[in-house]
Protein backbone atom coordinates (compact mmCIF):
# COMPACT_ATOMS: atom_id res chain seq x y z
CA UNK A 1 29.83 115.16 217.70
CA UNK A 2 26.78 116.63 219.56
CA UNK A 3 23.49 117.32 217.65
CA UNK A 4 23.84 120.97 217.39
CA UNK A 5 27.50 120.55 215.77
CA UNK A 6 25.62 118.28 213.61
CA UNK A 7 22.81 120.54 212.79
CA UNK A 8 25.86 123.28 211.77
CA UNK A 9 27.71 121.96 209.86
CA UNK A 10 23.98 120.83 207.82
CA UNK A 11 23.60 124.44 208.03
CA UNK A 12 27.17 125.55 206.24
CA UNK A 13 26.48 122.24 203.42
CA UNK A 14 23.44 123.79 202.68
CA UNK A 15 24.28 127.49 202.35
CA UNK A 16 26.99 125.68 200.10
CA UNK A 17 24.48 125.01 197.30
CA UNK A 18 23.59 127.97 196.49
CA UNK A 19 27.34 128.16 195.22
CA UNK A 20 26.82 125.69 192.66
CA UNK A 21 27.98 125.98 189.74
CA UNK A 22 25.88 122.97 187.45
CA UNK A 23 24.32 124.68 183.95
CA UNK A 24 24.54 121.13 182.35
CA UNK A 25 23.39 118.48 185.51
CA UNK A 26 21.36 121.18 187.65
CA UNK A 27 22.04 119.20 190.98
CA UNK A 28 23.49 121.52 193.17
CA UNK A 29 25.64 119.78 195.99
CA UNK A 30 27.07 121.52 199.21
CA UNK A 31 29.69 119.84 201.78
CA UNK A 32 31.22 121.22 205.17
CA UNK A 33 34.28 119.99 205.88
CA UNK A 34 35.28 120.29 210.18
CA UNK A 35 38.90 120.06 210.47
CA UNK A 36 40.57 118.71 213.68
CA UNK A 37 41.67 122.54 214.46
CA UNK A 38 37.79 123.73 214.57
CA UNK A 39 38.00 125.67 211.08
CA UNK A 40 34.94 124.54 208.62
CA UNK A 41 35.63 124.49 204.93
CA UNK A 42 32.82 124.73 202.33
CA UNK A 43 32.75 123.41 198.91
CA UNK A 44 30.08 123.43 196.71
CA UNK A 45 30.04 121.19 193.25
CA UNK A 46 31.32 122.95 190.07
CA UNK A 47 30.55 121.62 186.38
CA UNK A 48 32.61 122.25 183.22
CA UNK A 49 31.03 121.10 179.75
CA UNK A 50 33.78 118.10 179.41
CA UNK A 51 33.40 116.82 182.82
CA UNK A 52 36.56 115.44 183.56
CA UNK A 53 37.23 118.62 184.98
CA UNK A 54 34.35 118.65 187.17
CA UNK A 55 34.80 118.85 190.72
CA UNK A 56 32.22 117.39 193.59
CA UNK A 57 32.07 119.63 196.29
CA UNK A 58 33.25 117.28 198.93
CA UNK A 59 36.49 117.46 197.03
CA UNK A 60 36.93 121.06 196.31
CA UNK A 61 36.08 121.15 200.38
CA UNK A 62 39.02 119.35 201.09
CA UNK A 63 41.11 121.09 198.60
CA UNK A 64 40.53 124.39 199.52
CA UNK A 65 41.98 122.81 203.13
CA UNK A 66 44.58 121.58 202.34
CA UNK A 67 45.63 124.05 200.00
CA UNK A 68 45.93 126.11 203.64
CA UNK A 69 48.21 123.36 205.32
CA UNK A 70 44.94 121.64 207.00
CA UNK A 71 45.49 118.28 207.01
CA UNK A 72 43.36 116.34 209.86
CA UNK A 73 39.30 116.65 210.06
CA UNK A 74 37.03 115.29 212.21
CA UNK A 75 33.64 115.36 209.97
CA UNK A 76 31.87 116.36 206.82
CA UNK A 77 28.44 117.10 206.03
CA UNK A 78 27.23 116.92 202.63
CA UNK A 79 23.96 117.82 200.77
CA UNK A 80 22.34 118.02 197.68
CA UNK A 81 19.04 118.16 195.36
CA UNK A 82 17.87 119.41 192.40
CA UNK A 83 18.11 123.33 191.66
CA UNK A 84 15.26 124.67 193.03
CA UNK A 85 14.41 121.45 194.54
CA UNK A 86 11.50 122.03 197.78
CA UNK A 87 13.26 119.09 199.22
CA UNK A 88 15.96 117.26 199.32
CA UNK A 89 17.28 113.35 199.24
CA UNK A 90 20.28 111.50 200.50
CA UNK A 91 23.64 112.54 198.63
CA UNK A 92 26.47 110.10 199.70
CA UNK A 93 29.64 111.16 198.11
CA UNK A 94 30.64 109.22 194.78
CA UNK A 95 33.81 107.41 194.95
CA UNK A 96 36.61 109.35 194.27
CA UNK A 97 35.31 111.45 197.01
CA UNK A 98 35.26 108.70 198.85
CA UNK A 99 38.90 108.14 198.37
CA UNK A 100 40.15 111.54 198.77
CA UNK A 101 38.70 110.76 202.41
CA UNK A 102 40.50 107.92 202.88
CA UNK A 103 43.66 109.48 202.14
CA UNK A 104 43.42 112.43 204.72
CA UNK A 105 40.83 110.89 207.34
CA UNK A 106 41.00 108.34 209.88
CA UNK A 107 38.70 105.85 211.00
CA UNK A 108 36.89 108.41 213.63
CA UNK A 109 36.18 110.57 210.53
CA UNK A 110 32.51 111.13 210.45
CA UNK A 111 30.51 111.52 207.14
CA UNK A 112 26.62 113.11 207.37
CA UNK A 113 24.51 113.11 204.77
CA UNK A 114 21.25 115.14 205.04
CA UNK A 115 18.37 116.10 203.67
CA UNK A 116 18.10 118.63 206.27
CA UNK A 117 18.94 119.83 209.62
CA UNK A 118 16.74 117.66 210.92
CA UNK A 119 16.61 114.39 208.49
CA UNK A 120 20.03 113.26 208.20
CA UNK A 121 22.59 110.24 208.84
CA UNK A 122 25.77 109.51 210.42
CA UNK A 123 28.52 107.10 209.49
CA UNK A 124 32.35 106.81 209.36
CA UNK A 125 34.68 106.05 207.29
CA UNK A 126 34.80 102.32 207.00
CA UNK A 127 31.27 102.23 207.17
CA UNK A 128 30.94 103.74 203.62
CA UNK A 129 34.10 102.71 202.49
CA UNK A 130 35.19 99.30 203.17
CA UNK A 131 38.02 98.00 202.56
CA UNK A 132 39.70 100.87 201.82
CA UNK A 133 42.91 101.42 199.78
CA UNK A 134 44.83 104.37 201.61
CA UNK A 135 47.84 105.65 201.98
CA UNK A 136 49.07 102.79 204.73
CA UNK A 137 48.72 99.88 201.40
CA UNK A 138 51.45 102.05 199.61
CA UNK A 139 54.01 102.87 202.33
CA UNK A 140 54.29 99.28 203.43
């Protein structure tokens, strides 16, 4: 990915926060999820007072994608703060994002997390999630 595909898909994370829906943790997160075809898919975190329920916005990204037959991606950005924060710090995506990756992304996938368009890091995969149990461990 080039810098100004980067700097985009920052762009569509952020515009995700102000989706939030977080009246009990008031961190708002955003994610944009680039499929292989060249379609983005947003998500943006969404709270419920038992929390189980609760749904990061990486995930509901990936949901909402492959709820429309999108199965292969290329990238994700992700970002998030405080409500009404004036800036923002590094949100890496919890683990069970982190597994919902692994079981629709390859080892090309690229994750960004940002605290802006301009302050922001790159890895894949494997690099923040080692290891990994996937779909390959249960089909032999």
């Amino acid at each position: 990915m080039n810098e100004n595909e980067i700097k985009s898909l920052i762009r569509r994370a952020l515009d995700m926060r102000l989706f939030s829906y977080t009246p009990y943790s008031h961190f708002n997160v955003g994610a944009a999820l680039l499929a292989k075809n060249g379609e983005v898919y947003t998500g943006c975190n969404i709270e419920n007072a038992s929390y189980t329920p609760t749904n990061c916005a990486e995930r509901t990204a990936f949901f909402k994608a492959v709820s429309e037959g999108v199965k292969e991606f290329k990238a994700i950005a992700i970002v998030g703060g405080e409500d009404g924060a004036k800036e923002l710090d590094y949100c890496p995506p919890c683990g069970v994002c982190r597994q919902v990756m692994s079981e629709f992304c390859n080892d090309e996938f690229i994750v960004i997390i940002a605290k802006s368009e301009d302050e922001y890091k790159v890895y894949t995969l494997p690099e923040i999630l080692p290891e990994r149990f996937g779909p390959k461990d249960l089909l032999g």
